[in-house]
Protein backbone atom coordinates (compact mmCIF):
# COMPACT_ATOMS: atom_id res chain seq x y z
CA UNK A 1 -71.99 60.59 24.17
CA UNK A 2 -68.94 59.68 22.70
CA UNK A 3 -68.36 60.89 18.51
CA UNK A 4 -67.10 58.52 16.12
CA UNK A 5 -64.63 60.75 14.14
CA UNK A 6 -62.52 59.29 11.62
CA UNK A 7 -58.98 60.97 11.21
CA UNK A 8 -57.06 60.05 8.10
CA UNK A 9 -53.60 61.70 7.18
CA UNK A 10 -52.49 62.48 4.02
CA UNK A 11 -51.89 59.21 1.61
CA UNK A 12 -51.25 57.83 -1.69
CA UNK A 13 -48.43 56.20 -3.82
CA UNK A 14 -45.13 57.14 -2.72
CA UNK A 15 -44.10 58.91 -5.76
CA UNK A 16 -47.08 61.33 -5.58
CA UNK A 17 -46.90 61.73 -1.47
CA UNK A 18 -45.00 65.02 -2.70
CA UNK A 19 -43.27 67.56 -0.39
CA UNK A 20 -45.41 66.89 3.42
CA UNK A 21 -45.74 70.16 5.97
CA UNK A 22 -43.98 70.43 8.82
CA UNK A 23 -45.37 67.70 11.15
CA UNK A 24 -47.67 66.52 8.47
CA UNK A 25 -47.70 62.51 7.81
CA UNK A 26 -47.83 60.99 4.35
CA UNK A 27 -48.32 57.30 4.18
CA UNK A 28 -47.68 55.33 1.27
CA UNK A 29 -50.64 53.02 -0.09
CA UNK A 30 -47.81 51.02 -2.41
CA UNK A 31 -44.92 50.32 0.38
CA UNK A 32 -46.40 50.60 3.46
CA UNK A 33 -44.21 53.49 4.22
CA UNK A 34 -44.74 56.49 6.71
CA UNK A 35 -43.06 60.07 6.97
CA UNK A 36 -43.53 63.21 8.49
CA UNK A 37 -42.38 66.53 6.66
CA UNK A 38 -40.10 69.29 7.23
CA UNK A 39 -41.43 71.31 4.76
CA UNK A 40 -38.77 70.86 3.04
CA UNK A 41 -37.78 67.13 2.66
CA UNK A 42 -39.88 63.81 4.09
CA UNK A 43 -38.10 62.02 6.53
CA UNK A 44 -38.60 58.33 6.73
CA UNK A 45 -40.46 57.57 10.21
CA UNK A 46 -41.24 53.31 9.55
CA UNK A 47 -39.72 51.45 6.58
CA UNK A 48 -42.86 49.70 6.67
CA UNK A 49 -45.78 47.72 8.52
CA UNK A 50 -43.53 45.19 9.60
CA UNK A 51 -42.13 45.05 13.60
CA UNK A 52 -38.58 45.84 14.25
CA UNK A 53 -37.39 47.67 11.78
CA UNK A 54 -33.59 49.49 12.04
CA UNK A 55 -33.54 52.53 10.64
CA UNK A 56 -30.39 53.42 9.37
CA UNK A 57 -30.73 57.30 9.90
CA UNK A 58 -31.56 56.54 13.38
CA UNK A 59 -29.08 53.60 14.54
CA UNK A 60 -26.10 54.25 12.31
CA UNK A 61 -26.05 57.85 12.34
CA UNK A 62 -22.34 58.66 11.35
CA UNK A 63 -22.86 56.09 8.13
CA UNK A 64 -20.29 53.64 8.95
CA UNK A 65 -22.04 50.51 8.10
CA UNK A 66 -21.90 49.74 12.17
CA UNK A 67 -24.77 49.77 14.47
CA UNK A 68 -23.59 52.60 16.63
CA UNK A 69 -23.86 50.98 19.98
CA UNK A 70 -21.85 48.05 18.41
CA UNK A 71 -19.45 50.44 17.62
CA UNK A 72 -19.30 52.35 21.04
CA UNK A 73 -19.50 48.37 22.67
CA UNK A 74 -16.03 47.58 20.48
CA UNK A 75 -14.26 50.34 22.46
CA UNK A 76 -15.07 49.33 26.04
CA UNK A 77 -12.30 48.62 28.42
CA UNK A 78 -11.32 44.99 29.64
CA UNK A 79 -12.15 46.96 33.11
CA UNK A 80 -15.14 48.42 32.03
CA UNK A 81 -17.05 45.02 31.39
CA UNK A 82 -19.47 44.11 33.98
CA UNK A 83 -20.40 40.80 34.84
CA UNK A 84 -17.10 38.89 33.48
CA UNK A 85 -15.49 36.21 36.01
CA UNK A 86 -12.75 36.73 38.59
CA UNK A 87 -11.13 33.45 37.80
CA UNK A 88 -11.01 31.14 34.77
CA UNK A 89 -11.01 27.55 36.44
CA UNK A 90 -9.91 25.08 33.52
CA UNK A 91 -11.88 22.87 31.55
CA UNK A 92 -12.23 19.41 33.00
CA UNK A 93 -10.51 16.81 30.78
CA UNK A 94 -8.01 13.51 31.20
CA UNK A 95 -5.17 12.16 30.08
CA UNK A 96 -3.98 9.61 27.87
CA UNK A 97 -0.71 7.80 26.95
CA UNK A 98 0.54 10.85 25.10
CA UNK A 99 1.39 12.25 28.89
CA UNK A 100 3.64 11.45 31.71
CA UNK A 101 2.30 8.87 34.09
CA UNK A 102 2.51 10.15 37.83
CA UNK A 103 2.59 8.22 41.15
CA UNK A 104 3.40 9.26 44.68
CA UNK A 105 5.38 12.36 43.16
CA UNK A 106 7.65 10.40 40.94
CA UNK A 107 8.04 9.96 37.06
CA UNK A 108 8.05 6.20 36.09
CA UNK A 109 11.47 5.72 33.45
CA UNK A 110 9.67 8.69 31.58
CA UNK A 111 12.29 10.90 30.02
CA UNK A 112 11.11 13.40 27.57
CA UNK A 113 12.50 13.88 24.45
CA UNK A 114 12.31 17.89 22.53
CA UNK A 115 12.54 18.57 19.12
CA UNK A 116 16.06 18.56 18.87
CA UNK A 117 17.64 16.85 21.80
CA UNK A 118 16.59 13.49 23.50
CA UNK A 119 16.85 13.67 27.47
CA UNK A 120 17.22 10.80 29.69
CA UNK A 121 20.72 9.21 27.92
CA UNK A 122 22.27 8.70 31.38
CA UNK A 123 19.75 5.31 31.10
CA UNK A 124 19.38 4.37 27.57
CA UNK A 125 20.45 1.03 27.57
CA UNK A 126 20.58 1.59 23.28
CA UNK A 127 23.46 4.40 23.94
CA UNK A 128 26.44 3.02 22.06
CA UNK A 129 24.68 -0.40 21.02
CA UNK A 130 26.66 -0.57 17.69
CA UNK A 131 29.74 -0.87 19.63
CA UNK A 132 28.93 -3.62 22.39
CA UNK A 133 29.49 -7.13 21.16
CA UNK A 134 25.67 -8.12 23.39
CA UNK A 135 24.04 -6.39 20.75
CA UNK A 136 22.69 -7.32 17.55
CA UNK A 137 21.49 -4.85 14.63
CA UNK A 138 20.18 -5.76 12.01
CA UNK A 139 17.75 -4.15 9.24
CA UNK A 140 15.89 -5.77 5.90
CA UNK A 141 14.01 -3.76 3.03
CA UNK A 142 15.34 -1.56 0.53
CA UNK A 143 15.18 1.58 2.24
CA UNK A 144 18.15 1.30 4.30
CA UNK A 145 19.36 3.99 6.95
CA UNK A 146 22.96 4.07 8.54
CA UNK A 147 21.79 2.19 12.01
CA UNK A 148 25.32 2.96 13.68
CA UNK A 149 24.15 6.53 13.63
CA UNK A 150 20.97 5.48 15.73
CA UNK A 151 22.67 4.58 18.97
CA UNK A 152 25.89 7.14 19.39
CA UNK A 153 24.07 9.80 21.18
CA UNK A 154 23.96 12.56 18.62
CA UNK A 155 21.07 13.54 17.27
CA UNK A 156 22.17 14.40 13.96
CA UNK A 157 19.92 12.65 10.95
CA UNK A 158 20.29 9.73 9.25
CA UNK A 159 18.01 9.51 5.92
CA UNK A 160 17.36 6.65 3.69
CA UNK A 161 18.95 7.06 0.02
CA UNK A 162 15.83 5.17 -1.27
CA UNK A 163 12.36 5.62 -0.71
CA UNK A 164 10.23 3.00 1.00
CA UNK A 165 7.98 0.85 -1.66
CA UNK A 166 4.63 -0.33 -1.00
CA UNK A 167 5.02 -4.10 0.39
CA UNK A 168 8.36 -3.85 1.34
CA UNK A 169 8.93 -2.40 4.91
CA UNK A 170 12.18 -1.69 6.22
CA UNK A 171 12.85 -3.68 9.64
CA UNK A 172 15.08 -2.83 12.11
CA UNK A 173 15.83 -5.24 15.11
CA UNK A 174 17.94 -4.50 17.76
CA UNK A 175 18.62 -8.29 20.08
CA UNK A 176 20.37 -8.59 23.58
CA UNK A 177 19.09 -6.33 25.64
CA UNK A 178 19.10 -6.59 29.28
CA UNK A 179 16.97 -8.87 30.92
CA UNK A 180 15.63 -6.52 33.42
CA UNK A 181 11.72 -6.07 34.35
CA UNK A 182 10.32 -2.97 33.40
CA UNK A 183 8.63 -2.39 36.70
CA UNK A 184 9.40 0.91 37.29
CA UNK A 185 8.61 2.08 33.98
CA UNK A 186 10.69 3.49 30.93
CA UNK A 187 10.28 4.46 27.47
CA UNK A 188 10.87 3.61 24.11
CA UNK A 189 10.79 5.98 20.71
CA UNK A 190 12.86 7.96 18.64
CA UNK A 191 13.62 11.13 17.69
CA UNK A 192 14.24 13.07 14.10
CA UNK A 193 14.78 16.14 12.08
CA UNK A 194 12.97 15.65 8.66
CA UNK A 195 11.22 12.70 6.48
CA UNK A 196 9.84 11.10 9.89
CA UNK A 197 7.69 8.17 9.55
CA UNK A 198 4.27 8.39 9.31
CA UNK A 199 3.64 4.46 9.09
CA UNK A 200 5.14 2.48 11.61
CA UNK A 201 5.00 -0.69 13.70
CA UNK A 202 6.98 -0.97 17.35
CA UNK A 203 7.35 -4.20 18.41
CA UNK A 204 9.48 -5.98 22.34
CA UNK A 205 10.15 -9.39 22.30
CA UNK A 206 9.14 -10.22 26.25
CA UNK A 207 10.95 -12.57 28.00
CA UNK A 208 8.46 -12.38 31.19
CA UNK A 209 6.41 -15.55 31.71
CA UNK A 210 7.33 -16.47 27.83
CA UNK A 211 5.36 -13.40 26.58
CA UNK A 212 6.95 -13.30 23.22
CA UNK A 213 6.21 -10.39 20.76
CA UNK A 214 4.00 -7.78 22.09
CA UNK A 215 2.86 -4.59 20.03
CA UNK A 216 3.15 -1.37 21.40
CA UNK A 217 2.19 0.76 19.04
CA UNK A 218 0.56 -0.20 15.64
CA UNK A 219 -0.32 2.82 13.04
CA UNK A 220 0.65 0.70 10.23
CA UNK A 221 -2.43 1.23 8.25
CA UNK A 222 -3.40 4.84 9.83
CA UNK A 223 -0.90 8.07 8.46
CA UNK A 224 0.63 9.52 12.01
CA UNK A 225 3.47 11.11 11.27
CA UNK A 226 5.84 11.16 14.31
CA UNK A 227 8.87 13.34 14.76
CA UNK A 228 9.40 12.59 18.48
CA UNK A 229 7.84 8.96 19.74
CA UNK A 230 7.79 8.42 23.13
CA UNK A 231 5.85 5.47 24.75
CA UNK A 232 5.95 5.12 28.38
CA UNK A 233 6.00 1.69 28.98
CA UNK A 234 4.13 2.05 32.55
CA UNK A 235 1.48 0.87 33.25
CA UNK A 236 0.66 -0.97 30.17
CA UNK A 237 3.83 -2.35 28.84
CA UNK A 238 5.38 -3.96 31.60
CA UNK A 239 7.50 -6.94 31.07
CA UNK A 240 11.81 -8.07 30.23
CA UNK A 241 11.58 -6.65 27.04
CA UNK A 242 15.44 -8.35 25.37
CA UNK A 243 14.34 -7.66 21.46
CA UNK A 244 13.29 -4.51 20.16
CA UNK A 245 11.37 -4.72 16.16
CA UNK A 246 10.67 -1.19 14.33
CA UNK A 247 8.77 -1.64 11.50
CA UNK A 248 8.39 1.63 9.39
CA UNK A 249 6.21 1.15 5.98
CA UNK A 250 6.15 4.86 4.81
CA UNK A 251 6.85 8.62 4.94
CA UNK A 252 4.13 10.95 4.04
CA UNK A 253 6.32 13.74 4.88
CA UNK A 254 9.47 12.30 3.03
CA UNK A 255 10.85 13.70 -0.50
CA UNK A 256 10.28 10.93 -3.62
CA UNK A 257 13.00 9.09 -4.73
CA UNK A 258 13.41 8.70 -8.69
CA UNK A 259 10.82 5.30 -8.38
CA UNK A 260 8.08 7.76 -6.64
CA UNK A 261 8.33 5.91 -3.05
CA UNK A 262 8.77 8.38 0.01
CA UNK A 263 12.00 8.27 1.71
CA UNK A 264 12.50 8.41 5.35
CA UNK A 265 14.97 9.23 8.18
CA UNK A 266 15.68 9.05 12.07
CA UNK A 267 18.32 10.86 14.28
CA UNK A 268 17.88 8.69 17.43
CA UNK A 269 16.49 5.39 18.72
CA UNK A 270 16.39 5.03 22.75
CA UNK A 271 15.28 3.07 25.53
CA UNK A 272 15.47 4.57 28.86
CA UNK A 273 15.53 1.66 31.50
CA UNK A 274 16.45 2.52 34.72
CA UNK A 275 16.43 -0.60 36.20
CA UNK A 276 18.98 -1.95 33.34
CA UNK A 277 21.33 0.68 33.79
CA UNK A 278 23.41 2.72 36.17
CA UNK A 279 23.66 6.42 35.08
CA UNK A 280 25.65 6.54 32.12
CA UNK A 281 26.87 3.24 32.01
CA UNK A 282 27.10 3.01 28.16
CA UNK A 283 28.50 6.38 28.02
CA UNK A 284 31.95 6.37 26.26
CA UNK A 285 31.36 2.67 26.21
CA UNK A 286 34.49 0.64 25.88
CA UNK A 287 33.97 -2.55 24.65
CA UNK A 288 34.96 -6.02 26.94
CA UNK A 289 37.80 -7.99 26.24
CA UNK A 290 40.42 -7.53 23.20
CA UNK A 291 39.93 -4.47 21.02
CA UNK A 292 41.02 -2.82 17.62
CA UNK A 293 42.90 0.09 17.27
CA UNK A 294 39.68 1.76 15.14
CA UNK A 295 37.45 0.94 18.52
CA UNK A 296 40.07 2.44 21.09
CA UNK A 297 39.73 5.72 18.73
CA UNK A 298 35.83 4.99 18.65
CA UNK A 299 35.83 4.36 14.88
């Protein structure tokens, strides 16, 4: 027949456990602590009575503050890791207007345009548009820009000597552009250095089927600051686009003028049309017809 024999270690509050044996347990009434002595010192064997507990004489023996197989883990070689793919297939996503539009293997009118030089020029049918008698510039507002510098193919800055006040937009129109069908695509925008806009309006004036004044892109009320703009005008833009309206309201990245408003700047305006152009026909353009002495020099 079985005994019933109750074994009970040595216990108490922890601050009279006292020095334990060697292999004697001590377990603390108070904190729910339990150690085993050396005979000299009482090592900690559970913090307490919960599950799980870390001890950190145990797990972070060297006293780093670091679990030590973290620490061991943050040493392993790339080849060393087991389990980790052979490939890394990319995410799925899609595009939007922001990238070139592909068919069959060909780019429709889409020239890019970097940071500091604007690609494409051999078909930008703006190339030298202060200079042919076709075309008509004009601007309104306050904040005026030297336009002449918008169409000669550099892509040096112009910048507005006032800034731009609330209400009062500056408008640029450029008039007599080809009448040629953007079927094959193209693209519109500008490029700059500093004090881009961030408000803006672009407008075409199309001729096709008595369109009239289309929108293609509107962030008038919405802050977008823009250093390059492109818009590929294919698919959704197609049309005989003969007017061109820029509508720029403000610069959130421009410097104040003395009045507070933001001023702004461009280097380039452009819109490559390759069914309006040849390659480089507006390049050195010579004007039709009698000239001045200042436009033989190009001045």
């Amino acid at each position: 027949m079985a005994l019933k024999t109750l074994i009970q270690i040595r216990r108490g509050l922890e601050s009279a456990l006292g020095v334990l044996a060697a292999g004697e347990l001590g377990y603390c009434t108070d904190t729910g602590k339990l150690y085993i002595g050396t005979g000299s010192v009482n090592m900690l064997l559970v913090a307490s009575l919960s599950t799980g507990d870390m001890l950190k004489s145990i797990y972070d023996t060297n006293n780093n503050g670091k679990v030590d197989y973290a620490q061991t883990a943050d040493s392993v070689a790339w080849s060393g890791i087991a389990g980790k793919p052979d490939v890394f297939p990319p995410a799925g996503h899609t595009h939007d207007d922001r990238y070139p539009v592909l068919t069959n293997g060909a780019v429709y009118g889409l020239f890019p345009s970097t940071s500091s030089t604007m690609l494409g020029n051999e078909y930008n049918i703006l190339l030298n548009a202060h200079k042919r008698k076709e075309i008509t510039i004009t601007q309104t507002g306050t904040a005026k820009i030297d336009t002449d510098s918008l169409f000669d193919g550099r892509v040096t800055p112009t910048y507005s000597t006032l800034g731009l006040p609330a209400g009062t937009p500056t408008v640029i129109t450029i008039e007599g552009l080809p009448e040629a069908h953007t079927q094959t695509g193209g693209v519109i925008g500008w490029t700059c250095r500093y004090w881009y806009p961030s408000k803006y309006k672009i407008e075409v004036y199309d001729t096709y089927n008595a369109a009239g004044w289309r929108v293609l892109r509107d962030q008038s009320m919405v802050d977008a600051p823009a250093k390059e703009l492109m818009i590929p005008l294919y698919p959704n833009f197609q049309g005989q686009f003969t007017k061109i309206r820029i509508t720029i309201y403000d610069s959130s990245v421009g410097t104040a003028d003395a009045s507070g408003n933001r001023r702004f700047g461009l280097s380039e305006v452009f819109f490559c049309h390759p069914e309006a152009a040849t390659v480089f026909q507006y390049l050195d353009y010579m004007p039709s017809g009698p000239i001045s002495w200042n436009q033989l020099k190009g001045v």
